[in-house]
PDB file of N, CA and C in Angstrom:
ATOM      1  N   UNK A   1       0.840  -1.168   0.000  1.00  0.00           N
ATOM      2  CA  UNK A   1       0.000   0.000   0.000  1.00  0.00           C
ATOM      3  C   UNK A   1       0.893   1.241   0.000  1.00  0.00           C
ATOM      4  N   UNK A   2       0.480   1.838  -0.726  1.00  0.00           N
ATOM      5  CA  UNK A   2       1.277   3.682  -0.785  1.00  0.00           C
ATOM      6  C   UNK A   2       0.533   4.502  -0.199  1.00  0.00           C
ATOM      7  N   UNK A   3       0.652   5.431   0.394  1.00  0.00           N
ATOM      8  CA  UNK A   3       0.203   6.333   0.952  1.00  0.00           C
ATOM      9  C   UNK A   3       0.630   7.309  -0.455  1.00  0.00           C
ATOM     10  N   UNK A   4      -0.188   8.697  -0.607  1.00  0.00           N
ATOM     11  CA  UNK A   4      -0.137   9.382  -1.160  1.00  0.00           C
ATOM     12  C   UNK A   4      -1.068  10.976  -0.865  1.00  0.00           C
ATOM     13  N   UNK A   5      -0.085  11.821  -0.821  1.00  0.00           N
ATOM     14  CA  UNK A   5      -0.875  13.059  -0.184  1.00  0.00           C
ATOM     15  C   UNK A   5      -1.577  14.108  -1.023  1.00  0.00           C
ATOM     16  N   UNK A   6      -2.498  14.160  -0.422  1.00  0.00           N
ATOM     17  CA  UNK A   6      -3.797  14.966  -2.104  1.00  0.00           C
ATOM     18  C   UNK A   6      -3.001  15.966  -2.972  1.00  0.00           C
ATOM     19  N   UNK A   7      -2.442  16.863  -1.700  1.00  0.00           N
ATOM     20  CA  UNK A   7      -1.630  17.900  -2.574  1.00  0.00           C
ATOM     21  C   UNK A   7      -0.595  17.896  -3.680  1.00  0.00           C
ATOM     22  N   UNK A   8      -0.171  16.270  -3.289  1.00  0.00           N
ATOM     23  CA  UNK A   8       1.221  16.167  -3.865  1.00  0.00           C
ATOM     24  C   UNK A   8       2.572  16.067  -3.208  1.00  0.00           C
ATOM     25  N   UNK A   9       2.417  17.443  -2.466  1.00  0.00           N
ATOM     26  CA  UNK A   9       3.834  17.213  -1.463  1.00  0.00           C
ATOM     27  C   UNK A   9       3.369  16.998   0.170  1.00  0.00           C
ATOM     28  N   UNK A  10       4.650  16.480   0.430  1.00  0.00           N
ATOM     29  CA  UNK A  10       4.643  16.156   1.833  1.00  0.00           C
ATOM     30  C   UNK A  10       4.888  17.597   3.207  1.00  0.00           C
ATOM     31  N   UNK A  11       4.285  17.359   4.171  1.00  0.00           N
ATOM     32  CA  UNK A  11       4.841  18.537   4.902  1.00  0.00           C
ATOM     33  C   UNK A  11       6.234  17.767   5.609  1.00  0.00           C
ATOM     34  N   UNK A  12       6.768  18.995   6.030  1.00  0.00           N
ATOM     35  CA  UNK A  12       8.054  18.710   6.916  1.00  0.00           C
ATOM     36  C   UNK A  12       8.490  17.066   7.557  1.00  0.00           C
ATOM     37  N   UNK A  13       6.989  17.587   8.662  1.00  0.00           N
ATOM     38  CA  UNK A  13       7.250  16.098   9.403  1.00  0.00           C
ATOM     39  C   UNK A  13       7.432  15.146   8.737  1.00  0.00           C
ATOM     40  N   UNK A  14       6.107  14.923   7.866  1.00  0.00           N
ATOM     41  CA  UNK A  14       5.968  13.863   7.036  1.00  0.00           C
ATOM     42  C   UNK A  14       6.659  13.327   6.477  1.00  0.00           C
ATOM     43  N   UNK A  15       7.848  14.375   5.386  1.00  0.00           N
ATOM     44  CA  UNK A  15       9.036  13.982   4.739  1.00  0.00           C
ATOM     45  C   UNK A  15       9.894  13.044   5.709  1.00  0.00           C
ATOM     46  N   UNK A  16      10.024  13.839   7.053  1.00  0.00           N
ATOM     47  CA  UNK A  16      11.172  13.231   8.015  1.00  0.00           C
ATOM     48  C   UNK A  16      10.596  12.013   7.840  1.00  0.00           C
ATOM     49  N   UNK A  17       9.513  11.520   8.457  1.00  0.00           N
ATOM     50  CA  UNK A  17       9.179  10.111   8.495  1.00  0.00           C
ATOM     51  C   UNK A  17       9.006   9.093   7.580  1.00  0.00           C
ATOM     52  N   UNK A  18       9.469   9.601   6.097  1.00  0.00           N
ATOM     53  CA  UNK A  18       9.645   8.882   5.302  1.00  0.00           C
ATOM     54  C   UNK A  18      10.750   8.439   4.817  1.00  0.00           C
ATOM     55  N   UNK A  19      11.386   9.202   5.212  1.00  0.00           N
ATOM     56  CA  UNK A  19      12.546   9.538   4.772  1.00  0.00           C
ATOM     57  C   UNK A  19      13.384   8.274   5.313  1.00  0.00           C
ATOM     58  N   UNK A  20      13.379   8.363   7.090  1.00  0.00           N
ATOM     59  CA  UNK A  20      14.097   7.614   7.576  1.00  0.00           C
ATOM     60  C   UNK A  20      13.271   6.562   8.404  1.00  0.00           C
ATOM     61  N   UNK A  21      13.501   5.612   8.959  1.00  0.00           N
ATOM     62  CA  UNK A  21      12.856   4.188   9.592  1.00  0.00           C
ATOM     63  C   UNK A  21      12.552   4.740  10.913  1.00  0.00           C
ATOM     64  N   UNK A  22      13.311   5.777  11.546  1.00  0.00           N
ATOM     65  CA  UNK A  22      13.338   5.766  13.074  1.00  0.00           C
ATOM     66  C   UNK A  22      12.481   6.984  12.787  1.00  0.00           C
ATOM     67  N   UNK A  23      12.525   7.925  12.215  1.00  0.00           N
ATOM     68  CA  UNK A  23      11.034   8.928  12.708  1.00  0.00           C
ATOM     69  C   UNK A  23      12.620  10.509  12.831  1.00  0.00           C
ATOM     70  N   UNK A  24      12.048  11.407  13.604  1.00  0.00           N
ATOM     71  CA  UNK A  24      13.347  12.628  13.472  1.00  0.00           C
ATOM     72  C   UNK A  24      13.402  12.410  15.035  1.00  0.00           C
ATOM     73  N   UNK A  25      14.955  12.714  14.942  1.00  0.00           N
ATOM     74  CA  UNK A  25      15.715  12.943  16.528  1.00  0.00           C
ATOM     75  C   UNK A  25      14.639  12.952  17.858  1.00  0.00           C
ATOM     76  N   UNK A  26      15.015  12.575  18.570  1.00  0.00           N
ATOM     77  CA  UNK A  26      14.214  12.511  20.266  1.00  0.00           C
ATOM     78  C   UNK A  26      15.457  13.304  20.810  1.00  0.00           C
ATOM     79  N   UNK A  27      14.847  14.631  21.349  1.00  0.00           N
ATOM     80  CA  UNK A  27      15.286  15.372  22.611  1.00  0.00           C
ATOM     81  C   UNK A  27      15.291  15.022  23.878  1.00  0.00           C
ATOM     82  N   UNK A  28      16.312  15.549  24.826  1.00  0.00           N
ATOM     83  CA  UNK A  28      15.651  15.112  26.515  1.00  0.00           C
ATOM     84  C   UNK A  28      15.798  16.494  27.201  1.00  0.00           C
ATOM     85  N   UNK A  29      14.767  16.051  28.144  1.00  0.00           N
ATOM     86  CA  UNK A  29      14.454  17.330  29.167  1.00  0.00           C
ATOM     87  C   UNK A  29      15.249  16.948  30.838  1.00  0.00           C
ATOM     88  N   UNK A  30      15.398  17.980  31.408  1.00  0.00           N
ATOM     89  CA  UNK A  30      15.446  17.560  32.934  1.00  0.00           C
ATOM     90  C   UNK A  30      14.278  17.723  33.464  1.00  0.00           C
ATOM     91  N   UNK A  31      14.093  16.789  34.890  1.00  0.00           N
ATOM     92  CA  UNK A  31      12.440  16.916  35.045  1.00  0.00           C
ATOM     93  C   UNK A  31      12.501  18.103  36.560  1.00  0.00           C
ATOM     94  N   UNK A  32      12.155  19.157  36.261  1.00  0.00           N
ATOM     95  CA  UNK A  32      12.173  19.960  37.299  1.00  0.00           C
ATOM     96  C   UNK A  32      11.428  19.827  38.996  1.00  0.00           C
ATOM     97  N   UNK A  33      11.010  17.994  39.182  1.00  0.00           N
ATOM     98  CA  UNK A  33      10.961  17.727  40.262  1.00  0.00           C
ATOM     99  C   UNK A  33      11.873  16.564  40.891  1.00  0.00           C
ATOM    100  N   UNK A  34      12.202  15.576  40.041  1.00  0.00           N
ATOM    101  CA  UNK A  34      13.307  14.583  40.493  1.00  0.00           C
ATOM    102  C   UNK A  34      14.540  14.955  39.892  1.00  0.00           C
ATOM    103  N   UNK A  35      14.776  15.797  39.127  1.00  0.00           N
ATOM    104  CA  UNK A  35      16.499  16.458  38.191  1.00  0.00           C
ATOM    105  C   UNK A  35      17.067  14.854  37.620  1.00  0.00           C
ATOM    106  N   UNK A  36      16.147  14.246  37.105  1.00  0.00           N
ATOM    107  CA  UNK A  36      16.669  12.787  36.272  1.00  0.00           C
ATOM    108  C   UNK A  36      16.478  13.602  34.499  1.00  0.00           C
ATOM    109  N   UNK A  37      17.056  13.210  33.626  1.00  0.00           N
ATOM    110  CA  UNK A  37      17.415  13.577  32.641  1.00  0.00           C
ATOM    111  C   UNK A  37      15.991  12.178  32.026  1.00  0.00           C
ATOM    112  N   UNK A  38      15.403  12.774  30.859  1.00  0.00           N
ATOM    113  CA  UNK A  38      14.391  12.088  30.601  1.00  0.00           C
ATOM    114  C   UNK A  38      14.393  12.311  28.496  1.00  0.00           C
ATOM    115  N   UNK A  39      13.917  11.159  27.863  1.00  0.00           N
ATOM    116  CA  UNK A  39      13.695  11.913  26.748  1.00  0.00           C
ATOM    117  C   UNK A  39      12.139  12.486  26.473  1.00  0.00           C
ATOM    118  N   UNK A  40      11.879  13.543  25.777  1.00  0.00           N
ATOM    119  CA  UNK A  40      10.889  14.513  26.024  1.00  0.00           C
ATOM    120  C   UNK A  40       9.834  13.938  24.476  1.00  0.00           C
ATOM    121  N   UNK A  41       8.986  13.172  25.272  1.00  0.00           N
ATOM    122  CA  UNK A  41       7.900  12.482  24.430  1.00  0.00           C
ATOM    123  C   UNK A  41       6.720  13.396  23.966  1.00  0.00           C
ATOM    124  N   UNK A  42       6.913  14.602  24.887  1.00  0.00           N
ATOM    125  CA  UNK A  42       5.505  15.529  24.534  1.00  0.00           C
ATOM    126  C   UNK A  42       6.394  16.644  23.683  1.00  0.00           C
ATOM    127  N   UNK A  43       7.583  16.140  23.478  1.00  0.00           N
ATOM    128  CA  UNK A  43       8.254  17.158  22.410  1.00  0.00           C
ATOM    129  C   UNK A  43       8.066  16.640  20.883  1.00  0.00           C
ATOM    130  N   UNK A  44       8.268  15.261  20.816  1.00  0.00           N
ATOM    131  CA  UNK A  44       8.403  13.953  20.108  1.00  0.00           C
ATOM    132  C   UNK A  44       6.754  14.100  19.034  1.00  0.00           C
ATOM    133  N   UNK A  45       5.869  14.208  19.651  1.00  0.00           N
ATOM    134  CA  UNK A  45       4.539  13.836  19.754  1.00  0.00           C
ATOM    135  C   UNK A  45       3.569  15.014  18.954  1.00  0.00           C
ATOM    136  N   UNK A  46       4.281  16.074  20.123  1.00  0.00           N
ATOM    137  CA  UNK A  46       3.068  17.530  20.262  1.00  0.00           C
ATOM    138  C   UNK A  46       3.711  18.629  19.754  1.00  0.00           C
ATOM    139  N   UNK A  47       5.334  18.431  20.076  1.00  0.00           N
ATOM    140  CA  UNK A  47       5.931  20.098  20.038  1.00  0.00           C
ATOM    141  C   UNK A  47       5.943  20.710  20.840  1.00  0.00           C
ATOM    142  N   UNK A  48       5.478  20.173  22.149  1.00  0.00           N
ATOM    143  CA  UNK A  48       5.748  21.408  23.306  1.00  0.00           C
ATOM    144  C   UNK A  48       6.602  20.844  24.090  1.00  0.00           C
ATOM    145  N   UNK A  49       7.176  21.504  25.179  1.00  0.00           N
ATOM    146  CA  UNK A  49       8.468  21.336  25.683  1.00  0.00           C
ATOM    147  C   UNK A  49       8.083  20.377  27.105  1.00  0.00           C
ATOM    148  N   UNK A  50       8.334  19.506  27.769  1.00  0.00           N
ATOM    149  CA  UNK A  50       8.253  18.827  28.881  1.00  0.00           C
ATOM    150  C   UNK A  50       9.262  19.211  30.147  1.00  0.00           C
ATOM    151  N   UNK A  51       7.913  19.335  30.908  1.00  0.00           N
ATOM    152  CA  UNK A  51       9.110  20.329  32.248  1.00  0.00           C
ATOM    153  C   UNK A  51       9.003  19.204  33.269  1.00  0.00           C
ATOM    154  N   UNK A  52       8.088  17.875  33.119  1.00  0.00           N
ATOM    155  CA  UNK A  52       8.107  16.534  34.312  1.00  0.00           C
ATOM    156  C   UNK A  52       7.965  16.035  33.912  1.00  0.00           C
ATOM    157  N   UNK A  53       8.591  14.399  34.144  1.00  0.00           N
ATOM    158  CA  UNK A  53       8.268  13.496  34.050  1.00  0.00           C
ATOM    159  C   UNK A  53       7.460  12.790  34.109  1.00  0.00           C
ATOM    160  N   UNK A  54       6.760  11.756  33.270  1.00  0.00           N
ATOM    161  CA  UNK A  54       5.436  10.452  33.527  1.00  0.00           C
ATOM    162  C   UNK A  54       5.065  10.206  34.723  1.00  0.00           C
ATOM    163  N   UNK A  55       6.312   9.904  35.337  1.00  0.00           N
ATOM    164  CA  UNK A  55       5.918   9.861  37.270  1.00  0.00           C
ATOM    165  C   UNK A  55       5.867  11.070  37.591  1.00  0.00           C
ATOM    166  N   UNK A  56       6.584  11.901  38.089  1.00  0.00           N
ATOM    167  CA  UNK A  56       6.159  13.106  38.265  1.00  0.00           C
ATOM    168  C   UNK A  56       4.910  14.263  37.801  1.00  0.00           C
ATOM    169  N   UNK A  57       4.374  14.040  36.438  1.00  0.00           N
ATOM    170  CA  UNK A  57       2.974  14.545  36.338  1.00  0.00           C
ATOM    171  C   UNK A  57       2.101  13.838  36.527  1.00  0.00           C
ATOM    172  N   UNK A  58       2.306  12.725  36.650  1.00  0.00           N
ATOM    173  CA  UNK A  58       0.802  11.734  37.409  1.00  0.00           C
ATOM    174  C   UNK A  58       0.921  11.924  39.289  1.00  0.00           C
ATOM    175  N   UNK A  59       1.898  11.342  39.652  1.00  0.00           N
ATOM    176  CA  UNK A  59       1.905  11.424  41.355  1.00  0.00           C
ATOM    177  C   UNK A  59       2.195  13.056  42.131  1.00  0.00           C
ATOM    178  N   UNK A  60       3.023  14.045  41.218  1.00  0.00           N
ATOM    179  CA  UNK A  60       3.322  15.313  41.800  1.00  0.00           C
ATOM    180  C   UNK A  60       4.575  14.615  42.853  1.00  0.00           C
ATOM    181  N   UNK A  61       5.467  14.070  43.084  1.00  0.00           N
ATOM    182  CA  UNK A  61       6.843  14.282  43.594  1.00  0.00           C
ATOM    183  C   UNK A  61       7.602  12.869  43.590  1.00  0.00           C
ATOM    184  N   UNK A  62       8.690  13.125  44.237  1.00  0.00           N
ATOM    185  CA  UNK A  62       9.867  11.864  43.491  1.00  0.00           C
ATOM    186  C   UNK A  62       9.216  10.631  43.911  1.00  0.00           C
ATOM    187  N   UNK A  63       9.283   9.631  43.219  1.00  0.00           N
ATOM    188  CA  UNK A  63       8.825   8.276  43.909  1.00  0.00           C
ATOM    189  C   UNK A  63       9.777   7.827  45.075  1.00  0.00           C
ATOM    190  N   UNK A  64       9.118   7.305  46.191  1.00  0.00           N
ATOM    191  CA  UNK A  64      10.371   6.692  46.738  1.00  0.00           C
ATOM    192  C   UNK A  64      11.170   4.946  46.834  1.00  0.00           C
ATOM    193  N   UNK A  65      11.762   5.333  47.429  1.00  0.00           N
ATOM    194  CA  UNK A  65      13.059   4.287  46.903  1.00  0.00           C
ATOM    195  C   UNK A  65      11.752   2.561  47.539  1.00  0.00           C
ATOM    196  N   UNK A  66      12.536   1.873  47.629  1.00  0.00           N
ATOM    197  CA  UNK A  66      11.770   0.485  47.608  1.00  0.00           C
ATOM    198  C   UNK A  66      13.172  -0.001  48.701  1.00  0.00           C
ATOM    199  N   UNK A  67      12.966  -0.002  49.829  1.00  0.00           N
ATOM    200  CA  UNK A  67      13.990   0.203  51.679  1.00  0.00           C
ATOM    201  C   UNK A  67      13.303  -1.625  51.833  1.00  0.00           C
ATOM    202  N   UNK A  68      14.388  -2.390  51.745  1.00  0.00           N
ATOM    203  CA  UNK A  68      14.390  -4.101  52.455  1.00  0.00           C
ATOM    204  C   UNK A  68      14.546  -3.814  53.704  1.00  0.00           C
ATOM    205  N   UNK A  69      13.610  -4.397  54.760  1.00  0.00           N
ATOM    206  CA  UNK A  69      13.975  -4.231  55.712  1.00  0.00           C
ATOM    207  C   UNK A  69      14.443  -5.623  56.166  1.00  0.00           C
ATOM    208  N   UNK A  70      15.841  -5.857  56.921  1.00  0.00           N
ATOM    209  CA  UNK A  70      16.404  -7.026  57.578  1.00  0.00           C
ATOM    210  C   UNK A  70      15.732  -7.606  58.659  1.00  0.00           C
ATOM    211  N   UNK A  71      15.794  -8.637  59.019  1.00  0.00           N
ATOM    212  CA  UNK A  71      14.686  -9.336  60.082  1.00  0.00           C
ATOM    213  C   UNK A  71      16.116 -10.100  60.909  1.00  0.00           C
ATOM    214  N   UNK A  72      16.141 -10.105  61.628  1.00  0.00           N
ATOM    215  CA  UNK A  72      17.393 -11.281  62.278  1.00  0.00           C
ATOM    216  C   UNK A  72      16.613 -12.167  62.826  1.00  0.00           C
ATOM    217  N   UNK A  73      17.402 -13.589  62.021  1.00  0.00           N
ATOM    218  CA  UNK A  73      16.480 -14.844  62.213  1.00  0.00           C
ATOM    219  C   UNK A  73      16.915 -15.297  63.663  1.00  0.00           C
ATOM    220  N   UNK A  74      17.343 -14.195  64.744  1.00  0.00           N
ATOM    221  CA  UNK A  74      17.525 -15.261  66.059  1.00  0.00           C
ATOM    222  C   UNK A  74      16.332 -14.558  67.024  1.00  0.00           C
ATOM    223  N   UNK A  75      15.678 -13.521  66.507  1.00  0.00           N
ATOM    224  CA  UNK A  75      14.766 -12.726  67.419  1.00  0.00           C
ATOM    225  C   UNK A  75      13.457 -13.276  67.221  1.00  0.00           C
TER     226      UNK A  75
END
């Protein structure tokens, strides 16, 4: 199947994604609540710039760590 665009030509994006297999460059953001370096999917996607992370805009702050606690098997 071909795709084919009414006008004739392709816009920008479009070209990129034909062009090459992987799609155009992925940027990364820092996430201005955990400072982890992230690549920026709502840049990827939408065009606008990502200031948090997936975890961080769903929960609102850093996840925390996952703490084993030791048991001593003589108590």
């Amino acid at each position: 199947m071909d795709a084919r665009p009414v006008t004739g030509e392709l816009e920008p994006n479009q070209q990129t994604a034909v062009d090459g297999p992987d799609g155009p460059p992925m940027q990364q953001f820092c996430c201005e609540v955990c400072n982890n370096r992230w690549f920026d999917v709502k840049h990827y996607f939408y065009g606008t710039t990502s200031t948090k992370c997936l975890w961080c805009e769903k929960y609102g702050k850093v996840a925390k760590k996952a703490t084993k606690e030791t048991v001593d098997p003589k108590s």
